[in-house]
Protein backbone atom coordinates (compact mmCIF):
# COMPACT_ATOMS: atom_id res chain seq x y z
CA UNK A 1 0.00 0.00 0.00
CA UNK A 2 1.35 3.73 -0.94
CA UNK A 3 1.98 6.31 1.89
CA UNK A 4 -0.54 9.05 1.33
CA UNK A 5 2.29 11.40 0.55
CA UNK A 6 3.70 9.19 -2.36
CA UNK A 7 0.11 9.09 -3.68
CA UNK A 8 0.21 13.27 -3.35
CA UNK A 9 3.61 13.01 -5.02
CA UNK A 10 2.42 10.96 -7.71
CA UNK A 11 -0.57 12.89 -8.63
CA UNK A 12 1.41 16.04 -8.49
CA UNK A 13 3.71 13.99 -11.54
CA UNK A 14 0.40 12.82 -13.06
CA UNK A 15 -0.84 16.50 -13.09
CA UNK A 16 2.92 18.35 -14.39
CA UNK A 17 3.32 15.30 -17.01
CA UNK A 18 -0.71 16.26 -18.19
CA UNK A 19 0.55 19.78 -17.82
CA UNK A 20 -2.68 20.50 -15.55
CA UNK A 21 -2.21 23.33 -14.14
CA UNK A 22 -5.08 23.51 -12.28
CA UNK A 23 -4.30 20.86 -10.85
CA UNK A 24 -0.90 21.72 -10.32
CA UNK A 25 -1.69 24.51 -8.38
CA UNK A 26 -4.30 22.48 -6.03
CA UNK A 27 -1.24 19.98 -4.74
CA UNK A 28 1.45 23.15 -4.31
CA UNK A 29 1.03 24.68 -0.47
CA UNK A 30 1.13 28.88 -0.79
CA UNK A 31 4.31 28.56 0.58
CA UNK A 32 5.47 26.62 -1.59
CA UNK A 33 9.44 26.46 -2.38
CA UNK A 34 11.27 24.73 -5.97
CA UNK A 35 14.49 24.26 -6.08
CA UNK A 36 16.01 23.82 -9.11
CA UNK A 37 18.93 21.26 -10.26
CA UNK A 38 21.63 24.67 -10.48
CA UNK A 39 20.32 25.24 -6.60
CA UNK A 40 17.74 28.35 -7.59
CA UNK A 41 15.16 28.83 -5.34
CA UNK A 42 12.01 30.16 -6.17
CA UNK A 43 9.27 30.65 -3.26
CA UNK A 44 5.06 30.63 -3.45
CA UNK A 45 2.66 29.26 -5.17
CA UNK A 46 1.82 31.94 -7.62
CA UNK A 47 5.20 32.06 -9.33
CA UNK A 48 5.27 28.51 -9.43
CA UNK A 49 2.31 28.46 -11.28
CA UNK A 50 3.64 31.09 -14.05
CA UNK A 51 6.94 28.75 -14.17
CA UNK A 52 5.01 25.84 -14.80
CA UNK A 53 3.01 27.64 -17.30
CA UNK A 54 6.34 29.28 -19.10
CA UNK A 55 7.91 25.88 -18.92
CA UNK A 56 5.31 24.13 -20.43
CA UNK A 57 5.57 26.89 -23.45
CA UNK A 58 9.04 26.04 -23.83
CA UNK A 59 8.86 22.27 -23.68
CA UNK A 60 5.29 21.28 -24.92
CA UNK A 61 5.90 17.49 -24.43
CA UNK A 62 7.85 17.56 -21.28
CA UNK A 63 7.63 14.03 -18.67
CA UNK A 64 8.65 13.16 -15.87
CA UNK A 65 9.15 9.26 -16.13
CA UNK A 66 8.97 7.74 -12.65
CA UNK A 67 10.93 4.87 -11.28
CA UNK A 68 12.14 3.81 -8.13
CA UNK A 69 10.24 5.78 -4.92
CA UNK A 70 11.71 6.27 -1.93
CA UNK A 71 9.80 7.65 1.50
CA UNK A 72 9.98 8.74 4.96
CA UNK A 73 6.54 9.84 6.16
CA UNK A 74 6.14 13.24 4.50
CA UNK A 75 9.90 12.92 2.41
CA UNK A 76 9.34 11.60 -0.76
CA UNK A 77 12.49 11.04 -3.09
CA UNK A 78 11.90 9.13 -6.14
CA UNK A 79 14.67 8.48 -9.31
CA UNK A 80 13.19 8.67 -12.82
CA UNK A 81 13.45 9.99 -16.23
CA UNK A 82 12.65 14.09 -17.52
CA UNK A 83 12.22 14.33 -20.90
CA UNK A 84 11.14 17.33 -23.45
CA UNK A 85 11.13 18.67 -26.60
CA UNK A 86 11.97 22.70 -27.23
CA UNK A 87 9.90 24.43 -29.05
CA UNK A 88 11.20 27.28 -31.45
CA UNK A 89 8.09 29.11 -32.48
CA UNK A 90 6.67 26.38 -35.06
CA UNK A 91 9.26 24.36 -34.98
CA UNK A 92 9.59 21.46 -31.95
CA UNK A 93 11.60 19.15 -34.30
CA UNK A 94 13.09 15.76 -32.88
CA UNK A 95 16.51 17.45 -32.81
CA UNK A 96 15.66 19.64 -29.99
CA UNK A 97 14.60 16.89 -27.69
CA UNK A 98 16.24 15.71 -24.90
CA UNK A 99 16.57 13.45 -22.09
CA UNK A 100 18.01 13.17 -18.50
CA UNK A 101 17.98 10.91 -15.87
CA UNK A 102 17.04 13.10 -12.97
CA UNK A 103 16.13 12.73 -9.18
CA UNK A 104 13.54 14.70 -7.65
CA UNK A 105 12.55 15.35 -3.58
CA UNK A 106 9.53 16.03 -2.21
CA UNK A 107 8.06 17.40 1.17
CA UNK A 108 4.24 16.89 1.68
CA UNK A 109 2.56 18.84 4.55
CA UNK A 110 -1.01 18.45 4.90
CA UNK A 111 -1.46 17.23 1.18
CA UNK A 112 -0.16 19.48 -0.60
CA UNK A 113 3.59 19.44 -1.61
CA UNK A 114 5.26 22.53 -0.03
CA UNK A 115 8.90 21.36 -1.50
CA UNK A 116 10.21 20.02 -4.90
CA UNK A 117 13.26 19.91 -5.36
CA UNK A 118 14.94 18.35 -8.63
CA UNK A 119 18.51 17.05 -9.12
CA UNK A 120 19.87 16.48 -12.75
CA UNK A 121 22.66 17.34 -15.36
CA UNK A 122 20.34 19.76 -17.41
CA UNK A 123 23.66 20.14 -19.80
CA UNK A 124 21.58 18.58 -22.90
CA UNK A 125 18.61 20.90 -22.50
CA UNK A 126 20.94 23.49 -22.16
CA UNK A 127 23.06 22.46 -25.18
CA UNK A 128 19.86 22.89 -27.07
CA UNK A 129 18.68 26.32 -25.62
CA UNK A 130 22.20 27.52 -26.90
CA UNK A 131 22.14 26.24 -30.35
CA UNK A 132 18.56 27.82 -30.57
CA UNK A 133 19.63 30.92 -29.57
CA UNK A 134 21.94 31.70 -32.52
């Protein structure tokens, strides 16, 4: 049987990976805090919600591919796939997508997840962002 906060976690993946975000921004707390994989922190709800939405602009197809979960009460840490595909005005073309294995950690308080925090070498996405900036 799944801990309540892996089911939380899990429908928070379910919701980015449909890129609901509605439903998104039922499972984040208000105080929510995302750390990135460079170590950026970026605090509340509301700007989560406009990343999410920016992100989702930039990478149309983006998943998160979950595999092995790990948890401690309200700690979730799972180990998975992200995968995307930038999109350059028309043009999301197989050679822009990428892959990474990643890590991500979550902290659920009363349902909702107030942390997410995701470790990975982003150096492929950002190989991409570079060659599309030219």
């Amino acid at each position: 049987m799944l801990s309540e906060s892996i089911e939380i976690v899990i429908r928070f993946i379910t919701a980015i990976n449909n890129q609901n975000l509605d439903s998104i921004a039922g499972l984040l707390s208000d105080d929510h805090n995302f750390t990135d994989s460079l170590g950026n922190v970026f605090r509340g709800k509301e700007i989560m919600i406009k990343g999410w939405k920016n992100y989702f602009q930039l990478f149309p197809d983006y998943k998160i591919d979950l595999g092995e979960v790990y948890s401690n009460e309200n700690k979730v840490v799972f180990i998975g796939k992200a995968s995307g595909t930038y999109k350059l005005g028309e043009d999301s073309s197989s050679r822009n997508h990428w892959e990474i294995n990643a890590a991500w950690r979550a902290l659920v308080v009363d349902n909702k997840i107030k942390e997410w925090q995701v470790f990975g070498d982003n150096k492929p996405v950002y190989e991409i962002l570079n060659e599309n900036v030219r």
